[in-house]
C-alpha atoms as a PDB file:
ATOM      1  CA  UNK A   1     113.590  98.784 -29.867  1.00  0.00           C
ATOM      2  CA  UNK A   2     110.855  98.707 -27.063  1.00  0.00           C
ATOM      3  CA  UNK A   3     108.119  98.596 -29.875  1.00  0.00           C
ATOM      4  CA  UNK A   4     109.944  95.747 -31.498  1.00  0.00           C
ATOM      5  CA  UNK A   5     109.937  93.486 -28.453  1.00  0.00           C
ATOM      6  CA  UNK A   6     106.512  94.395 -27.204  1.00  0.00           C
ATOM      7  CA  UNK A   7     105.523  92.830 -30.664  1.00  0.00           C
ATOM      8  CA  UNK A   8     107.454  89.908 -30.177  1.00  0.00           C
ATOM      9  CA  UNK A   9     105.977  89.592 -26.794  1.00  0.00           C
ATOM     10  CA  UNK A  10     102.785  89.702 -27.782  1.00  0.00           C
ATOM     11  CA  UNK A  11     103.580  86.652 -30.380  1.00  0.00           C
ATOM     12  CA  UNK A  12     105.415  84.373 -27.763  1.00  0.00           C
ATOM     13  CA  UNK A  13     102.847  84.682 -25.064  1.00  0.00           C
ATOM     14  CA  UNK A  14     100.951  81.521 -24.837  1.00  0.00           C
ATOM     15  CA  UNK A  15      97.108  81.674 -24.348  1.00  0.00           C
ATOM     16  CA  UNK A  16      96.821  80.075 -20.384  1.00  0.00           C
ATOM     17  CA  UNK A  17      94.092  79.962 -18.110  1.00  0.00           C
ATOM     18  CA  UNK A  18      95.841  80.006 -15.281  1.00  0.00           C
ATOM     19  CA  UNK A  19      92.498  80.393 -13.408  1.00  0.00           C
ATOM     20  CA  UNK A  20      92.278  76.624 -14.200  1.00  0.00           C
ATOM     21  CA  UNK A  21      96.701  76.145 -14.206  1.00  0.00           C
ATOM     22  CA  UNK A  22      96.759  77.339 -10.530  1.00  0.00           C
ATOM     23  CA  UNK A  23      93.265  76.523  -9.489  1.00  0.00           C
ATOM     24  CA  UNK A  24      92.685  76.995  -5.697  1.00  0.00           C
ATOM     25  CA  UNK A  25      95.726  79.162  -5.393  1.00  0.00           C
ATOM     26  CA  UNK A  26      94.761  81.222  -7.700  1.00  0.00           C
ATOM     27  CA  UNK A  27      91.197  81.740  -6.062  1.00  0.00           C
ATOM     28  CA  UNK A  28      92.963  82.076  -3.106  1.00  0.00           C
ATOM     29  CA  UNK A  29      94.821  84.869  -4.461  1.00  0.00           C
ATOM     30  CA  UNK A  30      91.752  86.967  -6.003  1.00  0.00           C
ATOM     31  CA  UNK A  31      89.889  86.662  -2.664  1.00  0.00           C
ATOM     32  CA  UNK A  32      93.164  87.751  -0.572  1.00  0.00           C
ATOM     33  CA  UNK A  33      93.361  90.993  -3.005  1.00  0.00           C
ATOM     34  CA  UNK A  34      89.617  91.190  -2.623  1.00  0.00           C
ATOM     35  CA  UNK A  35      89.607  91.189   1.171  1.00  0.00           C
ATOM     36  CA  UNK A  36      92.312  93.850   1.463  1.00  0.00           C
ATOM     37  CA  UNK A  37      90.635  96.142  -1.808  1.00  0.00           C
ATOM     38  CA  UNK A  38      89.771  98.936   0.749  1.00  0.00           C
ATOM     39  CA  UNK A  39      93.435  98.983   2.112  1.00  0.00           C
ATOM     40  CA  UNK A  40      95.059  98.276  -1.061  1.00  0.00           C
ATOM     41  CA  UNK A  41      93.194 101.518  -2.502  1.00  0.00           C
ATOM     42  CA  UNK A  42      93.793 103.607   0.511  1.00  0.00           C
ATOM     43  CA  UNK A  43      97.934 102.773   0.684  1.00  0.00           C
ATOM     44  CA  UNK A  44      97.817 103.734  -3.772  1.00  0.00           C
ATOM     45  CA  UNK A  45      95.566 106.748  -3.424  1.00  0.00           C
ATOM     46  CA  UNK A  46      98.430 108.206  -0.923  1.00  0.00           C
ATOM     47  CA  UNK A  47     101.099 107.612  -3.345  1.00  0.00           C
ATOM     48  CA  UNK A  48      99.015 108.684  -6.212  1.00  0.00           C
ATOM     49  CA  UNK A  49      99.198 105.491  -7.768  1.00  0.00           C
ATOM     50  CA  UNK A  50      96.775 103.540  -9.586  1.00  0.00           C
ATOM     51  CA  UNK A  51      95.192 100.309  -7.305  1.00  0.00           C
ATOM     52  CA  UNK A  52      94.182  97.966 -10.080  1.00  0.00           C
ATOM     53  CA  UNK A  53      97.749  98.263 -11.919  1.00  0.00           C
ATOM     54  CA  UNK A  54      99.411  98.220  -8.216  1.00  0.00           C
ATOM     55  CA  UNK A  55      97.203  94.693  -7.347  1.00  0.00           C
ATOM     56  CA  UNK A  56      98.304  93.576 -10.952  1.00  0.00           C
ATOM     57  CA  UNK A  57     101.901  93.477 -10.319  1.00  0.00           C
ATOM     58  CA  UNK A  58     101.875  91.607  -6.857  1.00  0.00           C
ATOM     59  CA  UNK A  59      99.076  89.430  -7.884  1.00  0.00           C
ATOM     60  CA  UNK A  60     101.213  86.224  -9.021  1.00  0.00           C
ATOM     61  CA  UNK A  61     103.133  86.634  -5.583  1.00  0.00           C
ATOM     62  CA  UNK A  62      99.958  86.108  -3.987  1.00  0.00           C
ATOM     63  CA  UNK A  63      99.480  82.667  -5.838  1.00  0.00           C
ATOM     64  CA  UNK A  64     102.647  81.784  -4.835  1.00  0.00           C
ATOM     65  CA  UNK A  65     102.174  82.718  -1.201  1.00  0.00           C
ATOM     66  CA  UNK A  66      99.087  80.315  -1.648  1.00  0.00           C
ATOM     67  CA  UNK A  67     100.914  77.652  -2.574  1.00  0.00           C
ATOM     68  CA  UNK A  68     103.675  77.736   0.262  1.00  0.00           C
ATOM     69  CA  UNK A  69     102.233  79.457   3.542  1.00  0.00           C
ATOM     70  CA  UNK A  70     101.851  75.685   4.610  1.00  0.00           C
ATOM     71  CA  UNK A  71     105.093  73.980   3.880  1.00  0.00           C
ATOM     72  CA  UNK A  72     107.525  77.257   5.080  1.00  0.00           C
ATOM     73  CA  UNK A  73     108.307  77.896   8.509  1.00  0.00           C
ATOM     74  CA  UNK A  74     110.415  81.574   8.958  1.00  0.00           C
ATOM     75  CA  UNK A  75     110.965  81.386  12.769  1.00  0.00           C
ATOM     76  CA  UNK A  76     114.801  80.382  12.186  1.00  0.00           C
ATOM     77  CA  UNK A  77     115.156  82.380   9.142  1.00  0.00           C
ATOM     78  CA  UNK A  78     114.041  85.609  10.855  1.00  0.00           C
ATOM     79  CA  UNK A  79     116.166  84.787  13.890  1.00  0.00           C
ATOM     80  CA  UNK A  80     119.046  84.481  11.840  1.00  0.00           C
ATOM     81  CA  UNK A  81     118.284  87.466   9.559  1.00  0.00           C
ATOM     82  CA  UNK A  82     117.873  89.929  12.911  1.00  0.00           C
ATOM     83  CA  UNK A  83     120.780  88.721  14.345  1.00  0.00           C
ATOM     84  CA  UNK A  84     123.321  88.671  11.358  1.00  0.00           C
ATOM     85  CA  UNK A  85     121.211  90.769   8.144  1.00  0.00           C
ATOM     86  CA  UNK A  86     121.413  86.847   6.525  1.00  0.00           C
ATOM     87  CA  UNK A  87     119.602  85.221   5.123  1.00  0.00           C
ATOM     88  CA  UNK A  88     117.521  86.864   2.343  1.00  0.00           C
ATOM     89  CA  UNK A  89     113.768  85.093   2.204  1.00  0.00           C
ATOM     90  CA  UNK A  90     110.548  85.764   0.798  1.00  0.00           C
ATOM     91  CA  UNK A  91     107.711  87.417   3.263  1.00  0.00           C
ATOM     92  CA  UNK A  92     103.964  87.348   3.643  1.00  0.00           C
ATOM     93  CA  UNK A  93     101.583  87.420   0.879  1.00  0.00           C
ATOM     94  CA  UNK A  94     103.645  89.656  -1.839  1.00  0.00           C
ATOM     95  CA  UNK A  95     106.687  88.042  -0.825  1.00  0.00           C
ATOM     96  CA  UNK A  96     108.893  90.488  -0.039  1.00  0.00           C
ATOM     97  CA  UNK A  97     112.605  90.005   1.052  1.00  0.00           C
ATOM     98  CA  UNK A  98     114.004  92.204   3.456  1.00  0.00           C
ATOM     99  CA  UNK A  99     116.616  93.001   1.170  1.00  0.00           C
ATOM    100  CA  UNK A 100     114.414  94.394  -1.218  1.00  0.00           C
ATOM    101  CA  UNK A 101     112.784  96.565   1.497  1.00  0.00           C
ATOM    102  CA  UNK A 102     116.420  98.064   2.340  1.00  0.00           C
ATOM    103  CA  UNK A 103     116.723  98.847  -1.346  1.00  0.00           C
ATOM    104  CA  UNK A 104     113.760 100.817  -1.219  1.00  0.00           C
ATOM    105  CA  UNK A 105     114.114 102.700   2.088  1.00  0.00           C
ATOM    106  CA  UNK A 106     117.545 103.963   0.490  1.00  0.00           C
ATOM    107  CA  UNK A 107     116.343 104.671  -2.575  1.00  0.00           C
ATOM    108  CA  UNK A 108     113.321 106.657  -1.032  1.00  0.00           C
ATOM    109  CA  UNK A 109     115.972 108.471   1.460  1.00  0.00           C
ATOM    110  CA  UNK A 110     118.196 109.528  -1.065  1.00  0.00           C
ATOM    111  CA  UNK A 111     116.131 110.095  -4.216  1.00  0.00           C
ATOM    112  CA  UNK A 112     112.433 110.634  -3.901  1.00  0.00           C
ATOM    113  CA  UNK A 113     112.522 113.873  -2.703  1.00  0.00           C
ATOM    114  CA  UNK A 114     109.574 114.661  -4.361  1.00  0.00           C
ATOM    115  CA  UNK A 115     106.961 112.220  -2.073  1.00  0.00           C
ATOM    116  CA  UNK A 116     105.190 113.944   0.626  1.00  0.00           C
ATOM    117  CA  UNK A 117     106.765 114.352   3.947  1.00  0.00           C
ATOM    118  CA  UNK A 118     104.705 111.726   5.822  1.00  0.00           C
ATOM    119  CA  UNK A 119     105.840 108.999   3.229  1.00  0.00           C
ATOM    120  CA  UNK A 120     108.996 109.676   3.610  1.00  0.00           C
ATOM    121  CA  UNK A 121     109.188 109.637   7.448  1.00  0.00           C
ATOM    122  CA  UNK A 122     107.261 106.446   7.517  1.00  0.00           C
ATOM    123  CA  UNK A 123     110.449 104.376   5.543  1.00  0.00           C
ATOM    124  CA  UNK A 124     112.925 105.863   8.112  1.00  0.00           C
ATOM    125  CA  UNK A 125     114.298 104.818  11.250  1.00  0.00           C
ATOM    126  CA  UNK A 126     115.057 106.538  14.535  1.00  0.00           C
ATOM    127  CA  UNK A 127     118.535 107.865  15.430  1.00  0.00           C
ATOM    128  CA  UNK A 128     121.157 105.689  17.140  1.00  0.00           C
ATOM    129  CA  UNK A 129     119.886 102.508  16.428  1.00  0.00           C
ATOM    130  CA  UNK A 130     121.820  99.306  16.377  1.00  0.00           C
ATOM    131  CA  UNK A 131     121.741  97.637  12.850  1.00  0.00           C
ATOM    132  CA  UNK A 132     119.825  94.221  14.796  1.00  0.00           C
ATOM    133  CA  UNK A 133     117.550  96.897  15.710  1.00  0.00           C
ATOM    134  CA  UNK A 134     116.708  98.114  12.484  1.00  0.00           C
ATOM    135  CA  UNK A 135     116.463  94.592  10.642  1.00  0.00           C
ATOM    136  CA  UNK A 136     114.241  93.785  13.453  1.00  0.00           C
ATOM    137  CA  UNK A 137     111.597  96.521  12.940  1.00  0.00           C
ATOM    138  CA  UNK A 138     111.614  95.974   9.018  1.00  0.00           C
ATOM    139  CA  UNK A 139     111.134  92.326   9.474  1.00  0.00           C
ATOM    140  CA  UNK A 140     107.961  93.111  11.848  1.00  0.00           C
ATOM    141  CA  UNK A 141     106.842  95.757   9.107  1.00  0.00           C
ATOM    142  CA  UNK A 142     107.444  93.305   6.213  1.00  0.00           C
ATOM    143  CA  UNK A 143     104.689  90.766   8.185  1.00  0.00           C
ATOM    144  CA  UNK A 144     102.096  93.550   7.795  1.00  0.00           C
ATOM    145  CA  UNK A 145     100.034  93.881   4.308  1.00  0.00           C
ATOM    146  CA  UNK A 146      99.548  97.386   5.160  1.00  0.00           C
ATOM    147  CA  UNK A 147     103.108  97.668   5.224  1.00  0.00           C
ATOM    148  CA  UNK A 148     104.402  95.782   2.369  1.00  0.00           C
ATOM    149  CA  UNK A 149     101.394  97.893   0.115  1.00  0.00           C
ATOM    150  CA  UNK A 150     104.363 100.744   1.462  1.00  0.00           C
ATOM    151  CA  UNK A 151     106.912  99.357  -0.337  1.00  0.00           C
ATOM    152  CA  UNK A 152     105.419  98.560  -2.857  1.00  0.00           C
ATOM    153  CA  UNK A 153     104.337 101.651  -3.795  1.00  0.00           C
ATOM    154  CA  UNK A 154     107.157 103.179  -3.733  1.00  0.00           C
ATOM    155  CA  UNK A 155     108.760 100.343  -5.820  1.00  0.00           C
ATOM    156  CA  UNK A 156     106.473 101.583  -8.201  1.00  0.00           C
ATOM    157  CA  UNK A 157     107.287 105.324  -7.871  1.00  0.00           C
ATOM    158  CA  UNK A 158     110.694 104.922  -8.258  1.00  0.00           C
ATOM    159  CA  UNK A 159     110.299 102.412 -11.383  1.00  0.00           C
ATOM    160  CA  UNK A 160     108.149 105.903 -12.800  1.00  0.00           C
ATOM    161  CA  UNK A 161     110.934 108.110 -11.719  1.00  0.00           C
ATOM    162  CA  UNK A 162     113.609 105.988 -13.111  1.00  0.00           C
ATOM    163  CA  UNK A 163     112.049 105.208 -16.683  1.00  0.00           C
ATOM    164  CA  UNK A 164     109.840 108.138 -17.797  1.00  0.00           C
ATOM    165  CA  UNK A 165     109.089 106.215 -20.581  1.00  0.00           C
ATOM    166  CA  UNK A 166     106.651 104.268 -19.085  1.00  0.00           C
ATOM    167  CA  UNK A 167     103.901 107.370 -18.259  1.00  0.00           C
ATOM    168  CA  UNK A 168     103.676 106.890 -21.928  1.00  0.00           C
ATOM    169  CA  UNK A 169     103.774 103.341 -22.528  1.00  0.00           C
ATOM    170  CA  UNK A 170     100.470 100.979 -23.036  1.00  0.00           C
ATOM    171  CA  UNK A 171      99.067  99.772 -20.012  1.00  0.00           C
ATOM    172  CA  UNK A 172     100.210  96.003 -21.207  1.00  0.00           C
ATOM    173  CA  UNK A 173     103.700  96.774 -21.737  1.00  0.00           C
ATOM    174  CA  UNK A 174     103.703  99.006 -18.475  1.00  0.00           C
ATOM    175  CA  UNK A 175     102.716  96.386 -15.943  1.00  0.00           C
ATOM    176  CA  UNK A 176     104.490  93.664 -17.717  1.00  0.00           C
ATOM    177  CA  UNK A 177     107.489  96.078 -17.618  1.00  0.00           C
ATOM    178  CA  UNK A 178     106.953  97.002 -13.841  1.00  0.00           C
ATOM    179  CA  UNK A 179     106.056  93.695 -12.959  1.00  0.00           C
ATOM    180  CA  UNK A 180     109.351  91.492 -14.391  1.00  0.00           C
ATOM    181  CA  UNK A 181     111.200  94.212 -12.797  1.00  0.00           C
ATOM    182  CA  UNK A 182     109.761  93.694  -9.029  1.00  0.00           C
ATOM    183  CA  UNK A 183     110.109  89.789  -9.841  1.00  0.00           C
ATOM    184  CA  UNK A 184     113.590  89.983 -11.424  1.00  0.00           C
ATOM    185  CA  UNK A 185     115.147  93.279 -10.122  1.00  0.00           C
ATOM    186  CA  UNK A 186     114.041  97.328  -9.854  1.00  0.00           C
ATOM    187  CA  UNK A 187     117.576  98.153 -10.006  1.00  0.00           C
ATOM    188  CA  UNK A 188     118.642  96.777 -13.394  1.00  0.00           C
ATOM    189  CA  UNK A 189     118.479  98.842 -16.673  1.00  0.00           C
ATOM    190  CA  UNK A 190     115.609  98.625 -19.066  1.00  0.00           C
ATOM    191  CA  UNK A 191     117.225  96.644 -21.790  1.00  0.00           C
ATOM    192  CA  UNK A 192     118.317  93.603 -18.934  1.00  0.00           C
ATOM    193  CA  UNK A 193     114.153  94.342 -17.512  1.00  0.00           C
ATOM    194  CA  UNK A 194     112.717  93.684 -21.422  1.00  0.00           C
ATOM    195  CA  UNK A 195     115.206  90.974 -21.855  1.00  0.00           C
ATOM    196  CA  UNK A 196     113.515  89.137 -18.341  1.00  0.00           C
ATOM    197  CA  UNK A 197     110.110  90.098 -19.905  1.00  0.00           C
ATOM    198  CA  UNK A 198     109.691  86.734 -21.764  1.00  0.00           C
ATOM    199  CA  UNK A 199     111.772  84.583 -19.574  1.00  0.00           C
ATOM    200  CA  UNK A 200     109.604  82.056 -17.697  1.00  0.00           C
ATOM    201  CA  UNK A 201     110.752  80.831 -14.062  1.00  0.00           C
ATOM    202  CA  UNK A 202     107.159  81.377 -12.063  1.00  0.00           C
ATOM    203  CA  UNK A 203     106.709  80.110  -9.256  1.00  0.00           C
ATOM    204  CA  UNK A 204     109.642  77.592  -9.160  1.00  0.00           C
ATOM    205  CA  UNK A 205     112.677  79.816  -9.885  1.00  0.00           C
ATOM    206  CA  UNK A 206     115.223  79.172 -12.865  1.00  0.00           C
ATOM    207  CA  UNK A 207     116.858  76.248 -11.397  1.00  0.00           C
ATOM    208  CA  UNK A 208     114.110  74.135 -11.069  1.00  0.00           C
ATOM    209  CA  UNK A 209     112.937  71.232 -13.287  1.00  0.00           C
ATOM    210  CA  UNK A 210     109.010  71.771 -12.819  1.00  0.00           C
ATOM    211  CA  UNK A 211     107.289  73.735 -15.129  1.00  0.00           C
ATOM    212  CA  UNK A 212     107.788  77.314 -15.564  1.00  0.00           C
ATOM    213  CA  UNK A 213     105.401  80.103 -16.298  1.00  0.00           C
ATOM    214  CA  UNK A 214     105.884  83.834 -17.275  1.00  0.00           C
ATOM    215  CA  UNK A 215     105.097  86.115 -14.203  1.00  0.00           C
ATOM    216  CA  UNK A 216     104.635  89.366 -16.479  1.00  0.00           C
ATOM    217  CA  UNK A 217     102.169  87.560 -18.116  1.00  0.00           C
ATOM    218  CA  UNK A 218     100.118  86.583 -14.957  1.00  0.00           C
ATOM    219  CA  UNK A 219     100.216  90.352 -14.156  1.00  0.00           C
ATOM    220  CA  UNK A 220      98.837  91.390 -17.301  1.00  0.00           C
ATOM    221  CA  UNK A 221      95.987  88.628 -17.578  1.00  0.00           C
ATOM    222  CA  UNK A 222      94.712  89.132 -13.914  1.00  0.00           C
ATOM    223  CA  UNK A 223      94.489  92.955 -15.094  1.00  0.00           C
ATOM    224  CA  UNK A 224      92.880  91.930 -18.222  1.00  0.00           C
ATOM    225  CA  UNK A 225      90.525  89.709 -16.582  1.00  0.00           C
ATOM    226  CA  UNK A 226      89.731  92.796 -13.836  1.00  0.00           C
ATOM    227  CA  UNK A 227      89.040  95.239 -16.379  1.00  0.00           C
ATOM    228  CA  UNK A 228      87.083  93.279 -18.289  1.00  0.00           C
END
């Protein structure tokens, strides 16, 4: 079945620049990821995860950050999410939301056993904190690239752990795979992840009327165009 719709994939794609589509945004977004290379490489090599595929997946969030940073302000939003864990919004230049991060610090604290010590201590919390307290601290982590590169990480650790498939896979279909699932969801199955795979709702979200680009297939071309 997967080799089926990675054919089909390859079919529907369309053949964008989106060098020229997104213009400065997009150059915006290749000299963020350029500027933060050494970090970016540092936060993989601890997780033993590869930077260029790692950069490849959050890549199209950094267009969109692009495109944004001006026009959002957060102050309210993060007041509101402190004080009552609503609502969910989109952070700093991968665009995390904090509920995503919670996802991941449970995940990590009840399933990845297997990462060294220090990783796991860094996605815990002290003892006898308040709730506000906690949501506090994560938002200030989620404003930090260093820290988001975290999370991301170990996004990407648990998508290996869950789907051992993808060790296997071809480096297309892998960060296409990985990628739809940190845009869509990491916690739905594989079939509902390939079935997102060719849905297009980049950067505007499904409900809007503008036009609508694939996000797997940003990951995969910026990787393209990297490894060139």
């Amino acid at each position: 079945m997967r080799i089926i719709l990675y054919i089909v994939l390859l079919f529907v794609s369309q053949d964008i620049n989106y060098k020229e589509l997104f213009c400065d945004d997009y150059t915006k977004a290749l000299e963020f990821i350029e500027e933060n290379k050494e970090l970016i490489a540092t936060v993989c090599n601890s997780f033993e995860n590869d930077p260029l595929i790692i950069s490849s997946i959050v890549f199209p969030e950094a267009i969109r950050y692009s495109m944004i940073r001006d026009y959002f302000e957060t102050a309210s939003l993060e007041l509101a999410y402190v004080s009552t864990g609503a609502p969910d919004f989109s952070i700093g230049s991968f665009q995390i939301k904090p509920s995503f991060a919670e996802k991941i610090e449970y995940y990590v604290k009840n399933n990845m056993h297997y990462l060294e010590p220090e990783l796991l201590h860094w996605f815990s919390y002290e003892k006898d904190l308040k709730e506000f307290q906690i949501r506090k601290i994560r938002l200030d982590r989620l404003k930090s690239t260093e820290a988001q590169l975290y999370y991301i990480n170990a996004f990407y650790r648990i998508l290996l752990h869950r789907f051992s498939f993808l060790t296997s896979c071809e480096k297309e279909y892998r960060i296409k795979f990985t990628s739809t699932a940190y845009n869509h969801n990491f916690e739905a199955d594989s079939s509902e992840i390939e079935v997102y795979m060719s849905k297009s709702f980049f950067p505007w979200g499904a409900n809007n009327e503008k036009q609508k680009f694939n996000y797997a297939d940003i990951a995969w071309d910026y990787y393209a165009r990297i490894v060139e």
